[in-house]
C-alpha atoms as a PDB file:
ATOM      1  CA  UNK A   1       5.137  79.838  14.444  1.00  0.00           C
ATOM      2  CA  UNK A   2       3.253  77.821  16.658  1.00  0.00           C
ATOM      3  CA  UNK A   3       2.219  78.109  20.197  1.00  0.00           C
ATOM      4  CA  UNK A   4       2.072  74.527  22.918  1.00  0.00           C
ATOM      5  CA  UNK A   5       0.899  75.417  25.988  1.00  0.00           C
ATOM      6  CA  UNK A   6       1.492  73.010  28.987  1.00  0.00           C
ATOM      7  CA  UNK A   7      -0.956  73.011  32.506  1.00  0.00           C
ATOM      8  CA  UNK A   8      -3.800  74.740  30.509  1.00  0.00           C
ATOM      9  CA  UNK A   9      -6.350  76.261  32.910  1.00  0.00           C
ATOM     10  CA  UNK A  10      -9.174  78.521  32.752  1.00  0.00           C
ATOM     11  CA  UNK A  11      -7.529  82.068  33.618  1.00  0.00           C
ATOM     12  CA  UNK A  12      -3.430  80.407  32.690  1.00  0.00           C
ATOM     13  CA  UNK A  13      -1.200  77.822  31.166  1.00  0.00           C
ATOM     14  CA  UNK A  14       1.790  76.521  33.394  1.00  0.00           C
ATOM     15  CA  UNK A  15       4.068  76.914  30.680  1.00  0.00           C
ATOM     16  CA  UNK A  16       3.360  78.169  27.138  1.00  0.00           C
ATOM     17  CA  UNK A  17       6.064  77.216  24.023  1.00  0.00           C
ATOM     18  CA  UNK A  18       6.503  79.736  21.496  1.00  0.00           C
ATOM     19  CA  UNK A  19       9.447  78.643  18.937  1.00  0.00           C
ATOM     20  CA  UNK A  20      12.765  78.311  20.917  1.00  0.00           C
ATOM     21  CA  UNK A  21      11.555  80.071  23.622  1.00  0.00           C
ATOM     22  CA  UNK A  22       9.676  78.436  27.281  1.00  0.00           C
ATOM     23  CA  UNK A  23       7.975  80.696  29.312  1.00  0.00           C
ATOM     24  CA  UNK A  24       6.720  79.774  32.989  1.00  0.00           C
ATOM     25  CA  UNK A  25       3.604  81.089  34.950  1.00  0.00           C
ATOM     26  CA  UNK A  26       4.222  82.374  37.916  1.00  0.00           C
ATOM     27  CA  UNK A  27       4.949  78.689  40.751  1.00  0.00           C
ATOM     28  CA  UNK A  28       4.104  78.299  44.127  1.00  0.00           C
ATOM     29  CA  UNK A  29       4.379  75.497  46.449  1.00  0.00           C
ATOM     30  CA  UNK A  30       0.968  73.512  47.157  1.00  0.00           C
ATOM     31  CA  UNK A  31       2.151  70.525  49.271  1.00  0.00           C
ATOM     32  CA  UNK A  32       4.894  73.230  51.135  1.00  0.00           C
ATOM     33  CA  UNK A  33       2.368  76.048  51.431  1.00  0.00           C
ATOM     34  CA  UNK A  34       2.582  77.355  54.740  1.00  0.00           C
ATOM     35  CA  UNK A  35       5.888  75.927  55.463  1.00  0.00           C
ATOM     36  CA  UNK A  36       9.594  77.094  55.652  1.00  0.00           C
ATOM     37  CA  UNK A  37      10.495  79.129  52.468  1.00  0.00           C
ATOM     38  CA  UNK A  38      13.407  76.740  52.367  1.00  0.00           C
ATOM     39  CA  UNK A  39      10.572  73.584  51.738  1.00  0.00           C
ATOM     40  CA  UNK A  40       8.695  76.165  49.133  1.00  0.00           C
ATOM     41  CA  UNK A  41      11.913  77.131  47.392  1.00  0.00           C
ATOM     42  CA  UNK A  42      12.423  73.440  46.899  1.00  0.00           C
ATOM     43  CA  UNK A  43       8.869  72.412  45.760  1.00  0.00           C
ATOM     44  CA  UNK A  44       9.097  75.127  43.470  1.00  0.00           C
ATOM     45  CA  UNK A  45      12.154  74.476  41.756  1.00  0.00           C
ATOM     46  CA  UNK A  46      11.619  70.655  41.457  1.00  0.00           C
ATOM     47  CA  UNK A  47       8.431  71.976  39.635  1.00  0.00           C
ATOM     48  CA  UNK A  48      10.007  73.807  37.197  1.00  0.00           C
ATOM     49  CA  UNK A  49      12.521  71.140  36.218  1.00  0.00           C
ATOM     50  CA  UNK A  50       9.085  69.189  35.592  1.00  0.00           C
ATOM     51  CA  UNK A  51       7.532  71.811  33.434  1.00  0.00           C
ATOM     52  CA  UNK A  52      10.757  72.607  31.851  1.00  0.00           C
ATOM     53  CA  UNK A  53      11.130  68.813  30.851  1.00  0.00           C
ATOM     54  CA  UNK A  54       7.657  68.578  29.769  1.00  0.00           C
ATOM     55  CA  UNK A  55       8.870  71.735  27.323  1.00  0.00           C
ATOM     56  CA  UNK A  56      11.554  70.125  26.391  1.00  0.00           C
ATOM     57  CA  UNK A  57      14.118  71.791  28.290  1.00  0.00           C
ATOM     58  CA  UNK A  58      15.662  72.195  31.528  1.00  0.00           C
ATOM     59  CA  UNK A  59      17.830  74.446  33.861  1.00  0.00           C
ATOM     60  CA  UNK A  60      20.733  74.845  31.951  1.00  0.00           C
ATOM     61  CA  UNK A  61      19.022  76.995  29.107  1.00  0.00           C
ATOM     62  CA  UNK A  62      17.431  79.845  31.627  1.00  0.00           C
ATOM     63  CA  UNK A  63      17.202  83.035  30.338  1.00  0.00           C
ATOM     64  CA  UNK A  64      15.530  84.758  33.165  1.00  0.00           C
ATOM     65  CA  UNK A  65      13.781  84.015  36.525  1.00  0.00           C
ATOM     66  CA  UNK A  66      11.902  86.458  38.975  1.00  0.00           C
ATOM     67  CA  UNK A  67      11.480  86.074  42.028  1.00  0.00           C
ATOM     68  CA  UNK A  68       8.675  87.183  44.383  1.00  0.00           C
ATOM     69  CA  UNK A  69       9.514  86.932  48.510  1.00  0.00           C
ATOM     70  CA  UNK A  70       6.469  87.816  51.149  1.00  0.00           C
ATOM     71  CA  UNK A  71       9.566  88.938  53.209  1.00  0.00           C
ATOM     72  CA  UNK A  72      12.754  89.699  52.120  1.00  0.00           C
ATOM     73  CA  UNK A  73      14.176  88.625  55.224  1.00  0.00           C
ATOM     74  CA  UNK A  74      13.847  85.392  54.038  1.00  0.00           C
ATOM     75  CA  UNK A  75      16.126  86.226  51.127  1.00  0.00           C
ATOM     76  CA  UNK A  76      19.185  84.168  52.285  1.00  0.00           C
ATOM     77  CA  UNK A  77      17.056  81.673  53.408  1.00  0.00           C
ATOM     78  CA  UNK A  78      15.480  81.099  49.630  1.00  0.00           C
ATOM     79  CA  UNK A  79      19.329  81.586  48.197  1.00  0.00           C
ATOM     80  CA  UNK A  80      20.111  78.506  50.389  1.00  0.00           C
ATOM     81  CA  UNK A  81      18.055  76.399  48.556  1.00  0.00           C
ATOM     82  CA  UNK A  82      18.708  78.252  45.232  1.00  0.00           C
ATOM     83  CA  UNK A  83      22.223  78.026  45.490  1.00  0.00           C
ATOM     84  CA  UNK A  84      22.507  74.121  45.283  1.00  0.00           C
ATOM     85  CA  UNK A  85      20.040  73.715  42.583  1.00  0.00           C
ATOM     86  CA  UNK A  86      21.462  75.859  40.092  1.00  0.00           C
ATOM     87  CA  UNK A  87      24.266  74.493  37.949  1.00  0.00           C
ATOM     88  CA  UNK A  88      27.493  76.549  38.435  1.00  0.00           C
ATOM     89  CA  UNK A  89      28.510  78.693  35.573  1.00  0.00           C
ATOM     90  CA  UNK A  90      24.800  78.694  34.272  1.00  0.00           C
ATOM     91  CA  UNK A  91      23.145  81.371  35.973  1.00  0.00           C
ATOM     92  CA  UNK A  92      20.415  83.129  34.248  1.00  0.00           C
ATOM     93  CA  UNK A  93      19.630  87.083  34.720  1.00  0.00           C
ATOM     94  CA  UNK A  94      17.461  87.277  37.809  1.00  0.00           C
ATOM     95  CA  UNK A  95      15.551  89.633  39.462  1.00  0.00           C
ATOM     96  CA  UNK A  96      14.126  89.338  43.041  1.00  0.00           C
ATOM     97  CA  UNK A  97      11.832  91.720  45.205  1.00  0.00           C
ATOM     98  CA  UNK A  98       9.577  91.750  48.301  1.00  0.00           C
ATOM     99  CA  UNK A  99       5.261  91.404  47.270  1.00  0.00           C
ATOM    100  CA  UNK A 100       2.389  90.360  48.975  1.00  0.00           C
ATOM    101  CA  UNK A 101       1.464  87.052  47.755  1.00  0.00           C
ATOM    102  CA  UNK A 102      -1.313  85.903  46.663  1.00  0.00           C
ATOM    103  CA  UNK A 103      -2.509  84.159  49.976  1.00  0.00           C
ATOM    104  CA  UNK A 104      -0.535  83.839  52.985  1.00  0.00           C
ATOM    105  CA  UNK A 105       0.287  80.462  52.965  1.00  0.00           C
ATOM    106  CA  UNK A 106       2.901  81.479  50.218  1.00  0.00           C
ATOM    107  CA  UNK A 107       6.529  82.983  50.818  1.00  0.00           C
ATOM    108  CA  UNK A 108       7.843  82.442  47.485  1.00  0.00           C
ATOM    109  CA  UNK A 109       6.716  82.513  44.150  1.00  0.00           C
ATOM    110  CA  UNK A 110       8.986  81.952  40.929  1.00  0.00           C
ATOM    111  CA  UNK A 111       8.683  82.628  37.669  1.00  0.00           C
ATOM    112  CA  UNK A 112      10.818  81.713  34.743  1.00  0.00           C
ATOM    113  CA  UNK A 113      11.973  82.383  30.766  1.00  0.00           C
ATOM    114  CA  UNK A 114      14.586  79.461  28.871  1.00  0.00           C
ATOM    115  CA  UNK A 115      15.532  78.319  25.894  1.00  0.00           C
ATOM    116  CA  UNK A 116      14.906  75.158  24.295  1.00  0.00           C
END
């Protein structure tokens, strides 16, 4: 079975295809970083539906998602967002938990598994 892997880098891929299955790297917001987690949450989810397209599949077919928050104060906050961008009836199992980043500028990173 082969392996395509999208947004190759030199220590990850963005997305890596491995039969029916998409799996996304970790995403965090460039052009948002530092702002609201409301502007991240969006940046970040409008780059998955990229990467999923570029796999050759979107939304609908997630499997799984985690979910990292600096703060999970800002937990409603990120469900705001979240909550409008997911179709209804096709929620994937989720997972989401308070981490320290990897710089400060970030307040959410997302990470996701779907099917083709």
């Amino acid at each position: 079975m082969s392996i395509q892997r999208i947004g190759v880098g030199p220590r990850m891929s963005k997305a890596v295809v491995h039969g029916n299955t998409v799996y996304l790297a970790g995403q965090v917001a460039d052009k948002a970083a530092g702002k609201s987690v409301a502007e991240q949450t969006q940046e970040i989810l409008s780059i998955i539906d990229g990467l999923l397209a570029e796999a050759g599949t979107d939304k609908t077919k997630l499997l799984m998602v985690n979910i990292w928050l600096s703060d999970m104060a800002s937990f409603a906050e990120m469900n705001g967002v979240w909550d409008k961008w997911i179709p209804a009836g096709q929620t994937p199992g989720r997972a989401t938990v308070e981490a320290k980043l990897a710089a400060p500028q970030f307040t959410v990173e997302i990470a996701v598994i779907a099917a083709k």
